[in-house]
PDB file of N, CA and C in Angstrom:
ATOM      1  N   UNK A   1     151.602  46.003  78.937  1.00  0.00           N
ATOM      2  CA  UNK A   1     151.198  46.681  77.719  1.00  0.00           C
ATOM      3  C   UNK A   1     152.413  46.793  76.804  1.00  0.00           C
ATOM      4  N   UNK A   2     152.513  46.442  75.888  1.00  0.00           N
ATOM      5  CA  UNK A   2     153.395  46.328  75.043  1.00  0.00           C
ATOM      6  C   UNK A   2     153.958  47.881  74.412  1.00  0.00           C
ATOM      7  N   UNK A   3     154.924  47.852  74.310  1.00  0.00           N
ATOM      8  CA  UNK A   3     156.002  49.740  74.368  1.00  0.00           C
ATOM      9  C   UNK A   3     156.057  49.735  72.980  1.00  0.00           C
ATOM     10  N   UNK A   4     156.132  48.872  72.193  1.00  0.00           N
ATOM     11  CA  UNK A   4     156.622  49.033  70.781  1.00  0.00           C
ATOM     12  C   UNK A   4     155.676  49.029  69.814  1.00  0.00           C
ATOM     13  N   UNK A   5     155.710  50.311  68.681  1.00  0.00           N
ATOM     14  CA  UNK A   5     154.311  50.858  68.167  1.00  0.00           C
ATOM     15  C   UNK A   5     154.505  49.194  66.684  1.00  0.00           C
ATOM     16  N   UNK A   6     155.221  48.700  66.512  1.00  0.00           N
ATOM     17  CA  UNK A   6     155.220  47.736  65.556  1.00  0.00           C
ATOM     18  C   UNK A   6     156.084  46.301  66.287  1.00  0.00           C
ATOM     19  N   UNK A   7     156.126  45.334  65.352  1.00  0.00           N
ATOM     20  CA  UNK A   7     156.607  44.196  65.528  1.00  0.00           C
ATOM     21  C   UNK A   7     155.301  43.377  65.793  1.00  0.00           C
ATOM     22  N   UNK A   8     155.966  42.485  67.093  1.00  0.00           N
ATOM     23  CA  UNK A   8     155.251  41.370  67.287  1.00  0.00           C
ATOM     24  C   UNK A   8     154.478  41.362  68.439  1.00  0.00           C
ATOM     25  N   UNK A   9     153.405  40.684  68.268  1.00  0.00           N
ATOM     26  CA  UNK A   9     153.203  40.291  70.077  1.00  0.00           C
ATOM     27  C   UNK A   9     152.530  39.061  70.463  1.00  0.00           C
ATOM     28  N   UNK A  10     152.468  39.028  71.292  1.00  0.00           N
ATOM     29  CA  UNK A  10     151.800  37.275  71.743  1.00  0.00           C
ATOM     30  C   UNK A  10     150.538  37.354  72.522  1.00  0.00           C
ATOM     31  N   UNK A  11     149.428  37.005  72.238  1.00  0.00           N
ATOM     32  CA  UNK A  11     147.936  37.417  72.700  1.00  0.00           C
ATOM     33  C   UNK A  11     147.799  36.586  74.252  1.00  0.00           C
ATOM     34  N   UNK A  12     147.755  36.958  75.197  1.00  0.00           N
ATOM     35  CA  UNK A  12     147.669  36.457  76.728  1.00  0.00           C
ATOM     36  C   UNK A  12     146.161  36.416  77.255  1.00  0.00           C
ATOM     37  N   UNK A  13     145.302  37.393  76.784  1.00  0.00           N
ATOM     38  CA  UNK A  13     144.130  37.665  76.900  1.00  0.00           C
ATOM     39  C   UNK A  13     142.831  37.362  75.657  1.00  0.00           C
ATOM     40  N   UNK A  14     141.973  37.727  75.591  1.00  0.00           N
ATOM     41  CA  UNK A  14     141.116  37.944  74.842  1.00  0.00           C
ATOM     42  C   UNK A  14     139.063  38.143  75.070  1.00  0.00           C
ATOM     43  N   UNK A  15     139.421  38.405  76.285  1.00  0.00           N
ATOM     44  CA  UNK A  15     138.311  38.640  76.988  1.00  0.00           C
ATOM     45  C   UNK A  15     137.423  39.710  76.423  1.00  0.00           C
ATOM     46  N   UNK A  16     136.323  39.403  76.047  1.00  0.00           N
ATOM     47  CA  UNK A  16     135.656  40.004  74.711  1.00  0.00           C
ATOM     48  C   UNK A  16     135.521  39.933  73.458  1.00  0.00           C
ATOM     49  N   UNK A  17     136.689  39.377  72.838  1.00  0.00           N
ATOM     50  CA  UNK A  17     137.333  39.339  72.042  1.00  0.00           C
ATOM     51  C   UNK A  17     137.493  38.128  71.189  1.00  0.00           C
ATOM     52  N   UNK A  18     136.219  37.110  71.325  1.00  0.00           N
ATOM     53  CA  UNK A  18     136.660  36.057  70.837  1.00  0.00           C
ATOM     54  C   UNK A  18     137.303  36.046  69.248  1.00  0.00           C
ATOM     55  N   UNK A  19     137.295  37.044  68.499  1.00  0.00           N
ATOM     56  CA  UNK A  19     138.182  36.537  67.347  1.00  0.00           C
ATOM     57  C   UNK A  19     139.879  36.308  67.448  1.00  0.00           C
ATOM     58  N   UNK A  20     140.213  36.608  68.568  1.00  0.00           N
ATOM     59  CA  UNK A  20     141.547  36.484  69.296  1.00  0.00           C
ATOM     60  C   UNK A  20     141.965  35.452  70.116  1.00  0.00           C
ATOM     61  N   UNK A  21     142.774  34.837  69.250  1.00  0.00           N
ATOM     62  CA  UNK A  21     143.621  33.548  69.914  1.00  0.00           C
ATOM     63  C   UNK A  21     144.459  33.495  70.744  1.00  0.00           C
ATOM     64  N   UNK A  22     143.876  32.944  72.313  1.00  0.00           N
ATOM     65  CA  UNK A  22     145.010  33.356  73.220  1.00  0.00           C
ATOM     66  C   UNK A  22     146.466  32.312  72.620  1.00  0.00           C
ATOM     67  N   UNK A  23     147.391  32.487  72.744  1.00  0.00           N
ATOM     68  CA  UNK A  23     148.784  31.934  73.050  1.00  0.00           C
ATOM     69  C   UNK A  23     149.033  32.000  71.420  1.00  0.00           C
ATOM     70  N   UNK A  24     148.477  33.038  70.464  1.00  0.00           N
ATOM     71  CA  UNK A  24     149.056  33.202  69.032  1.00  0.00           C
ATOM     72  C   UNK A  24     149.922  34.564  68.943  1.00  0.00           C
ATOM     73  N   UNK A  25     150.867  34.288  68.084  1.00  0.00           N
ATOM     74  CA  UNK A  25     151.237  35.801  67.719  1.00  0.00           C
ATOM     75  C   UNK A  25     150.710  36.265  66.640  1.00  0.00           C
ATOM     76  N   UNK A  26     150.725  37.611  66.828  1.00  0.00           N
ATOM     77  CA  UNK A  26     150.053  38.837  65.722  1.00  0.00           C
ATOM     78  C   UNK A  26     150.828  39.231  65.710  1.00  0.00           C
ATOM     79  N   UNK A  27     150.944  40.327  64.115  1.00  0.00           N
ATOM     80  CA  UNK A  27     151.861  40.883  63.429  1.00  0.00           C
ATOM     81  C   UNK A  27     150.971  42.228  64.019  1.00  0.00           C
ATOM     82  N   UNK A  28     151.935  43.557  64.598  1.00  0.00           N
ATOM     83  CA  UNK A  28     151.620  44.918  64.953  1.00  0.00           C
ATOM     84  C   UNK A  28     151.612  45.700  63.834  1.00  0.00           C
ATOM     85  N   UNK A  29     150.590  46.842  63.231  1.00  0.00           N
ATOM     86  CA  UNK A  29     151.071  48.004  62.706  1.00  0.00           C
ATOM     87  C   UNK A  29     150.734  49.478  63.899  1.00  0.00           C
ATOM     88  N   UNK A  30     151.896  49.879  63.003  1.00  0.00           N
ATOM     89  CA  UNK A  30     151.829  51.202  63.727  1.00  0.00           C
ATOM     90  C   UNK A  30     150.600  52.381  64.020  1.00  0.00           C
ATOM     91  N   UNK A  31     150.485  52.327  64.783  1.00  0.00           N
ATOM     92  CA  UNK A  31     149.415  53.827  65.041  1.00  0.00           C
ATOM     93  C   UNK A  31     149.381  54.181  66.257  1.00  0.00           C
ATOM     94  N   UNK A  32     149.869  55.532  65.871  1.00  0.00           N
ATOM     95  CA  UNK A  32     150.379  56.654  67.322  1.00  0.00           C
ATOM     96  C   UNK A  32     148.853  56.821  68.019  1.00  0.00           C
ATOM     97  N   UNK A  33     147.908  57.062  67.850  1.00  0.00           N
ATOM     98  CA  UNK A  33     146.455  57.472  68.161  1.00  0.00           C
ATOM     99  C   UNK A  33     146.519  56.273  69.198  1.00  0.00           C
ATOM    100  N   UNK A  34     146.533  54.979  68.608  1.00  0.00           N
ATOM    101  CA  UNK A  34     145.658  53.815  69.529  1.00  0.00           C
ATOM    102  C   UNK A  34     146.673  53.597  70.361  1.00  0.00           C
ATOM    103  N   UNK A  35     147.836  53.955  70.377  1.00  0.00           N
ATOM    104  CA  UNK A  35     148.939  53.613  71.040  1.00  0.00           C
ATOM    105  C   UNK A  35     148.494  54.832  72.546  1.00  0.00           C
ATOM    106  N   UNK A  36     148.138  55.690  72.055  1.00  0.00           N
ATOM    107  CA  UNK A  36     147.941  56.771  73.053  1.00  0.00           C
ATOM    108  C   UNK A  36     147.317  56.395  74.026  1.00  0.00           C
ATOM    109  N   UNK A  37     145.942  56.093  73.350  1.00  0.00           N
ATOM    110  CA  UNK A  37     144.553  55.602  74.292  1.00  0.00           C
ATOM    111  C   UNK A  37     144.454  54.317  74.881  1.00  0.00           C
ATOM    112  N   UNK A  38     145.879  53.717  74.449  1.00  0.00           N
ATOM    113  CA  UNK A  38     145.520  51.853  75.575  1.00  0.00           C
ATOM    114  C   UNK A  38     145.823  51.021  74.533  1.00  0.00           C
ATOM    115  N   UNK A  39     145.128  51.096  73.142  1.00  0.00           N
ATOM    116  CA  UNK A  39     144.946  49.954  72.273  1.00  0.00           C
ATOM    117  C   UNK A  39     146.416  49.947  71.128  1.00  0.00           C
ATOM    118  N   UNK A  40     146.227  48.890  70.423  1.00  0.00           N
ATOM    119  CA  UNK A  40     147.326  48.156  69.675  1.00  0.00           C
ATOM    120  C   UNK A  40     146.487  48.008  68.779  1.00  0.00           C
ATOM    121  N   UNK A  41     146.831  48.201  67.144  1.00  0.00           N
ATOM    122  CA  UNK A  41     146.557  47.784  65.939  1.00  0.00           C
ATOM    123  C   UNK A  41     147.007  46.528  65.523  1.00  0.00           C
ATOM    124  N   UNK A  42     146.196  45.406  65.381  1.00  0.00           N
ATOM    125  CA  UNK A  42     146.871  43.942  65.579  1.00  0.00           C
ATOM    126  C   UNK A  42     146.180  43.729  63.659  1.00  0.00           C
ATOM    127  N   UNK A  43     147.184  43.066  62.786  1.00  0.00           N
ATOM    128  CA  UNK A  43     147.030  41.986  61.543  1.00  0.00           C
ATOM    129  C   UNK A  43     146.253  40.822  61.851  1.00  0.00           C
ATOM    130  N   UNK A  44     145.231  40.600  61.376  1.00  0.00           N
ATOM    131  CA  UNK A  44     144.695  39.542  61.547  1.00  0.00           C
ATOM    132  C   UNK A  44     145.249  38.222  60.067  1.00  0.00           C
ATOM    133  N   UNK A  45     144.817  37.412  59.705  1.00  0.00           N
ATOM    134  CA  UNK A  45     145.067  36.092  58.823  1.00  0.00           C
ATOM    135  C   UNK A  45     144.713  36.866  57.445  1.00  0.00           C
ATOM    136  N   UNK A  46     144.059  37.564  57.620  1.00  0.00           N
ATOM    137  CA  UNK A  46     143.371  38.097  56.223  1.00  0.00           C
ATOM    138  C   UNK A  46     144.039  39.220  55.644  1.00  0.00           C
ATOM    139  N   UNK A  47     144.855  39.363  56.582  1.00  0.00           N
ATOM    140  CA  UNK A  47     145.743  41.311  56.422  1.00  0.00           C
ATOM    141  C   UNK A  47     144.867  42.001  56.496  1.00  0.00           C
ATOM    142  N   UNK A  48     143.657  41.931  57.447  1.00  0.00           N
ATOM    143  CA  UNK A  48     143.070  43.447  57.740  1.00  0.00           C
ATOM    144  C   UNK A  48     143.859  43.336  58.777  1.00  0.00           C
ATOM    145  N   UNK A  49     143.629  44.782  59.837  1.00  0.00           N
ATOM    146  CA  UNK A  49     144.100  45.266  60.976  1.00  0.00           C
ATOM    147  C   UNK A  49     142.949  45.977  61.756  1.00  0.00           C
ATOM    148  N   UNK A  50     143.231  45.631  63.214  1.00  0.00           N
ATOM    149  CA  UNK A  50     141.730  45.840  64.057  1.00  0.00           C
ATOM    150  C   UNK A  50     142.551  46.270  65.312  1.00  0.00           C
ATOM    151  N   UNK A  51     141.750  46.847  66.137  1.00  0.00           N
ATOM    152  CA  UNK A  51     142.499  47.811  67.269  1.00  0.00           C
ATOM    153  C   UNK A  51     141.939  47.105  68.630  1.00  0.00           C
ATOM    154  N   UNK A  52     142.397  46.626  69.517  1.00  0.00           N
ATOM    155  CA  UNK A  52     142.586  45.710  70.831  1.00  0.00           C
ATOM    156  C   UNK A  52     143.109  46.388  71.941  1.00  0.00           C
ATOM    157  N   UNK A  53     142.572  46.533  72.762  1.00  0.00           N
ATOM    158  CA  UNK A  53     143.378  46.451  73.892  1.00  0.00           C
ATOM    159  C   UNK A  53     144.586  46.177  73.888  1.00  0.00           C
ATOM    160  N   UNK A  54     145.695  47.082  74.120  1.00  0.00           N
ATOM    161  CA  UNK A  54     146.822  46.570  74.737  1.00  0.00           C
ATOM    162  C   UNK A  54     147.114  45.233  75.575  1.00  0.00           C
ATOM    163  N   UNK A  55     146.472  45.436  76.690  1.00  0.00           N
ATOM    164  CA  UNK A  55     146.835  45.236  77.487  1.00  0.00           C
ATOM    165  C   UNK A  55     146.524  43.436  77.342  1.00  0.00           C
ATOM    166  N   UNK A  56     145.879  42.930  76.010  1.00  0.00           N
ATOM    167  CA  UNK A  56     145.515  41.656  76.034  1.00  0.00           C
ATOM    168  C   UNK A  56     147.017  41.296  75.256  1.00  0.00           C
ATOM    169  N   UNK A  57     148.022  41.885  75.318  1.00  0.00           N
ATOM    170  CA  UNK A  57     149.188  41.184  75.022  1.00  0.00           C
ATOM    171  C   UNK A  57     150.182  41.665  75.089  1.00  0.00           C
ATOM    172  N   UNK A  58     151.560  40.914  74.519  1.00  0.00           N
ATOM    173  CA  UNK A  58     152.985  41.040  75.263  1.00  0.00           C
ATOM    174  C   UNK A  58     153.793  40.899  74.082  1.00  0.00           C
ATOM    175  N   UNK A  59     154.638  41.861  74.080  1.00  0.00           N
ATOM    176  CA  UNK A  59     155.985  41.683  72.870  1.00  0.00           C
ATOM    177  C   UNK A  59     156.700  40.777  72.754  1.00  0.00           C
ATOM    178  N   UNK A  60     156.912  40.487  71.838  1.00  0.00           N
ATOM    179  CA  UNK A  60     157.734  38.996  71.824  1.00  0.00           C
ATOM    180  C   UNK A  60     158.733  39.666  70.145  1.00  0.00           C
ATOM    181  N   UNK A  61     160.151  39.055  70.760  1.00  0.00           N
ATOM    182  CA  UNK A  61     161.179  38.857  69.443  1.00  0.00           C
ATOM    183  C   UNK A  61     161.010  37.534  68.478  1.00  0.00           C
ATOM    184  N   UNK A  62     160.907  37.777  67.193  1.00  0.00           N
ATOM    185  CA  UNK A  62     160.220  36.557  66.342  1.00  0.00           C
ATOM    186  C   UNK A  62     161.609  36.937  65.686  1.00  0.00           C
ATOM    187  N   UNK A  63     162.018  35.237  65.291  1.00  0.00           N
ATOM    188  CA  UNK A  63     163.868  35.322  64.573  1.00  0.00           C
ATOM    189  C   UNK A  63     163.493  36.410  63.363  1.00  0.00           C
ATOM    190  N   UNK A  64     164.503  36.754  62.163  1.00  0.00           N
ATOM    191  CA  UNK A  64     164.587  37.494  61.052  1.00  0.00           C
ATOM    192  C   UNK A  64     163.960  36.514  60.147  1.00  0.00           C
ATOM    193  N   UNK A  65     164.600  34.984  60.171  1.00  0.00           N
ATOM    194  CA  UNK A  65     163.840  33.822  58.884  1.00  0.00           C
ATOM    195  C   UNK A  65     161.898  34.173  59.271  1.00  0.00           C
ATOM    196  N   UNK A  66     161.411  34.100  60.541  1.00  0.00           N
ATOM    197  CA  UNK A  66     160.475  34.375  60.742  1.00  0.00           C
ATOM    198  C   UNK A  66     159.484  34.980  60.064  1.00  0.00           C
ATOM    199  N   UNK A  67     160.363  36.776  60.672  1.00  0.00           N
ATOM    200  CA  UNK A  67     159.647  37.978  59.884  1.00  0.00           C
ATOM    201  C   UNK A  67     159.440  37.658  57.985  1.00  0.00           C
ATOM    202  N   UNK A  68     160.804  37.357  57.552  1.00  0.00           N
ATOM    203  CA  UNK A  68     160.553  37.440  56.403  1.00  0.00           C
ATOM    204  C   UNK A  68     159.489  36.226  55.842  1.00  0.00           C
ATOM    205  N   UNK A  69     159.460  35.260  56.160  1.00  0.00           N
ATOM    206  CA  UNK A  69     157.756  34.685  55.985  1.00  0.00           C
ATOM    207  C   UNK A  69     157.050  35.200  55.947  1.00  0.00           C
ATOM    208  N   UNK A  70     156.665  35.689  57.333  1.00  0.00           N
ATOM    209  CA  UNK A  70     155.198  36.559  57.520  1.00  0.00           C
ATOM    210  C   UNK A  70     155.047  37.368  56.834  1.00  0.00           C
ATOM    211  N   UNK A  71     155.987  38.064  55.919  1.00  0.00           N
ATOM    212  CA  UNK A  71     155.818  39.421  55.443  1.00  0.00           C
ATOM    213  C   UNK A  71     155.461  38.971  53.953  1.00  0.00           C
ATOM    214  N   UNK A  72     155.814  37.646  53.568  1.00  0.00           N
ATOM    215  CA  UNK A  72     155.700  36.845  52.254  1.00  0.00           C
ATOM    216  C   UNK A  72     154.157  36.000  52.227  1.00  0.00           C
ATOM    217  N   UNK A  73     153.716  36.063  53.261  1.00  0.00           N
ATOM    218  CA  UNK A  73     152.144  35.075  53.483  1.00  0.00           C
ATOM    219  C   UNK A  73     151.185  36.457  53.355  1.00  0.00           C
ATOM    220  N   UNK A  74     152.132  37.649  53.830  1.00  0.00           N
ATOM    221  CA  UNK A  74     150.519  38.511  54.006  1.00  0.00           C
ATOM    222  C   UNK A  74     150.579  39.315  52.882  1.00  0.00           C
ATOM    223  N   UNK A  75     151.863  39.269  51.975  1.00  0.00           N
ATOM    224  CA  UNK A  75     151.025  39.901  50.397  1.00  0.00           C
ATOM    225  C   UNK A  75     150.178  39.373  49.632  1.00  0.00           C
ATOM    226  N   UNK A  76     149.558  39.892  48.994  1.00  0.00           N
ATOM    227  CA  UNK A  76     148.306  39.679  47.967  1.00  0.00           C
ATOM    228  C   UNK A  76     148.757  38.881  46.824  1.00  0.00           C
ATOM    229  N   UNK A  77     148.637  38.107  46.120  1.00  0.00           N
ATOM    230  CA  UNK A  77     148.875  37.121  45.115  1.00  0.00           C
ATOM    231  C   UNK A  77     150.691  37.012  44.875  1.00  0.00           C
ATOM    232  N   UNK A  78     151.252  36.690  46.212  1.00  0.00           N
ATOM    233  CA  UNK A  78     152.236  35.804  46.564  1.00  0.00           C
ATOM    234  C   UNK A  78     152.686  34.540  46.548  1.00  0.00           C
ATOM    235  N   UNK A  79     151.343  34.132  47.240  1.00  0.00           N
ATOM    236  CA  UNK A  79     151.238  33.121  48.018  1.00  0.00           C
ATOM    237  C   UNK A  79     151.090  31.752  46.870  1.00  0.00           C
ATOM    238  N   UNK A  80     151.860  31.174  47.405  1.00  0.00           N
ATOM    239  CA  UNK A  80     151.957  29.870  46.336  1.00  0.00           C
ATOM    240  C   UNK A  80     151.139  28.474  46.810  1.00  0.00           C
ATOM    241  N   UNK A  81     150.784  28.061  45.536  1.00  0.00           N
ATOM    242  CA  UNK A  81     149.707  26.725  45.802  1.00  0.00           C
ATOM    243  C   UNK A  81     150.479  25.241  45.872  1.00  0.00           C
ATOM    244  N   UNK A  82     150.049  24.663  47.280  1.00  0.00           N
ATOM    245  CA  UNK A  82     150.018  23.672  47.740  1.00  0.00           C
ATOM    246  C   UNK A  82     150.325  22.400  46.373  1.00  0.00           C
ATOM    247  N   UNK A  83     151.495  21.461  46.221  1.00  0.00           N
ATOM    248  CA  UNK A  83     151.823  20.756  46.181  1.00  0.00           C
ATOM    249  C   UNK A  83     150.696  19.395  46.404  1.00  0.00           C
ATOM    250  N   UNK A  84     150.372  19.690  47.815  1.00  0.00           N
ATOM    251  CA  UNK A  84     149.348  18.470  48.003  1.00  0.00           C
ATOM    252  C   UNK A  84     148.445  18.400  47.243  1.00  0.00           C
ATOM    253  N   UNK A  85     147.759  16.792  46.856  1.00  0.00           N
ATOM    254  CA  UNK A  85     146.746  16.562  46.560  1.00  0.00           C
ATOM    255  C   UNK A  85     145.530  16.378  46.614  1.00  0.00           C
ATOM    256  N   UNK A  86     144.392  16.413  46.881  1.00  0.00           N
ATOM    257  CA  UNK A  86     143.602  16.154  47.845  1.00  0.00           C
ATOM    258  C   UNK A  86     143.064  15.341  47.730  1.00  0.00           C
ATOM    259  N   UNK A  87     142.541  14.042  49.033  1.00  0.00           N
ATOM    260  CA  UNK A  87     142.375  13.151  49.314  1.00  0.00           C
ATOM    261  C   UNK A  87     141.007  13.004  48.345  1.00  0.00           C
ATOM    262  N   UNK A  88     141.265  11.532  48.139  1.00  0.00           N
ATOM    263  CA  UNK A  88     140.043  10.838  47.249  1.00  0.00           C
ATOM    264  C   UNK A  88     139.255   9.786  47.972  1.00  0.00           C
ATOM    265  N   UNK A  89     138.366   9.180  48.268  1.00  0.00           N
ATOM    266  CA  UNK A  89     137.792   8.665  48.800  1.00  0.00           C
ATOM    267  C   UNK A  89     137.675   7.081  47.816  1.00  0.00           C
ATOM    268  N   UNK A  90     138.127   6.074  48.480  1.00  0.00           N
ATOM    269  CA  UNK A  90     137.941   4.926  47.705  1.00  0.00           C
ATOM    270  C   UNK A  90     137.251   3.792  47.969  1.00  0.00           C
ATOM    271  N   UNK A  91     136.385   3.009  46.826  1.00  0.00           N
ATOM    272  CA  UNK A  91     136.120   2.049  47.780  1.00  0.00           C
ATOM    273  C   UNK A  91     136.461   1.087  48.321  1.00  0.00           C
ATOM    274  N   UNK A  92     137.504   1.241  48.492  1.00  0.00           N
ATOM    275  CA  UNK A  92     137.600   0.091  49.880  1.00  0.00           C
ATOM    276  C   UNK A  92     136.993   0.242  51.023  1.00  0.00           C
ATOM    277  N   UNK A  93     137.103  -0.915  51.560  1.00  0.00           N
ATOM    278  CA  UNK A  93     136.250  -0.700  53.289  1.00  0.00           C
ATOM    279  C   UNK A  93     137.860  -1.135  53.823  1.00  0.00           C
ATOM    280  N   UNK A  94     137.575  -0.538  55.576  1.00  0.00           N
ATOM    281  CA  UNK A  94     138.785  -0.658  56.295  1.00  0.00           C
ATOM    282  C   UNK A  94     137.771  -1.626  57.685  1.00  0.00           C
ATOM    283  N   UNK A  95     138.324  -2.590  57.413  1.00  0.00           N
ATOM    284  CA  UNK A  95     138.014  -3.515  59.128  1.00  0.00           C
ATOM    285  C   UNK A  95     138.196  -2.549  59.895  1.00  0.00           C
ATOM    286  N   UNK A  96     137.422  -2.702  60.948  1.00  0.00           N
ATOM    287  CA  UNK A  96     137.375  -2.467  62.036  1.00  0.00           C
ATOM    288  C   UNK A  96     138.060  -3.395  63.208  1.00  0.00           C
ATOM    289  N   UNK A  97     139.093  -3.125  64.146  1.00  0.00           N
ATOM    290  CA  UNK A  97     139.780  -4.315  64.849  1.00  0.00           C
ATOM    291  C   UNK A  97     138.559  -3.958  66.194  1.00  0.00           C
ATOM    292  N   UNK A  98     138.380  -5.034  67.237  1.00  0.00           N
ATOM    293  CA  UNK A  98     137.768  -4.803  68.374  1.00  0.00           C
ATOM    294  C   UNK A  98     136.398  -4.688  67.907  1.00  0.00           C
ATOM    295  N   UNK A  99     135.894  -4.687  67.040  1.00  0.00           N
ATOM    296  CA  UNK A  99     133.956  -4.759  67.412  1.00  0.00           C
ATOM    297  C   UNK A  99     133.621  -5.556  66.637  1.00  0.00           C
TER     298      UNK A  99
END
């Protein structure tokens, strides 16, 4: 069960839980309450926060370049637009080798 009411942790479990990716890390917020009773307040992709079982994960140290990403992806109109272009479909045909 993970000791630290914030930081990081790494999901080992998720039994019940399918919106939880085993072998991902989540960003922790603090809350003394769920910390009491077993559970962990875990960040999901969207920046809500949802309360889990502890015990479905493990603290992990994420470098400082790290944190400061994560903390730059989960503000609200931050986030900067993709460079890429998106693929166009042309007609060409592509052989097929072997059939």
């Amino acid at each position: 069960m993970p000791t630290r009411a914030t930081g990081f942790v790494l999901c080992i479990e998720n039994r019940g839980a399918d919106d939880l990716d085993v072998r991902k890390v989540y960003r922790v917020r603090p809350d003394r309450a769920a910390t009491a009773t077993g559970y962990i307040r875990i960040v999901d992709e969207s920046g809500e926060d949802y309360l889990y079982p502890a015990r479905f994960f493990v603290p992990v140290e994420v470098p400082s370049r790290a944190k400061r990403a994560w903390a730059r992806a989960s503000q609200p109109g931050k986030r900067r637009s993709s460079s890429n272009k998106p693929l166009r479909r042309s007609g060409a045909r592509v052989a097929r080798s072997g059939r």
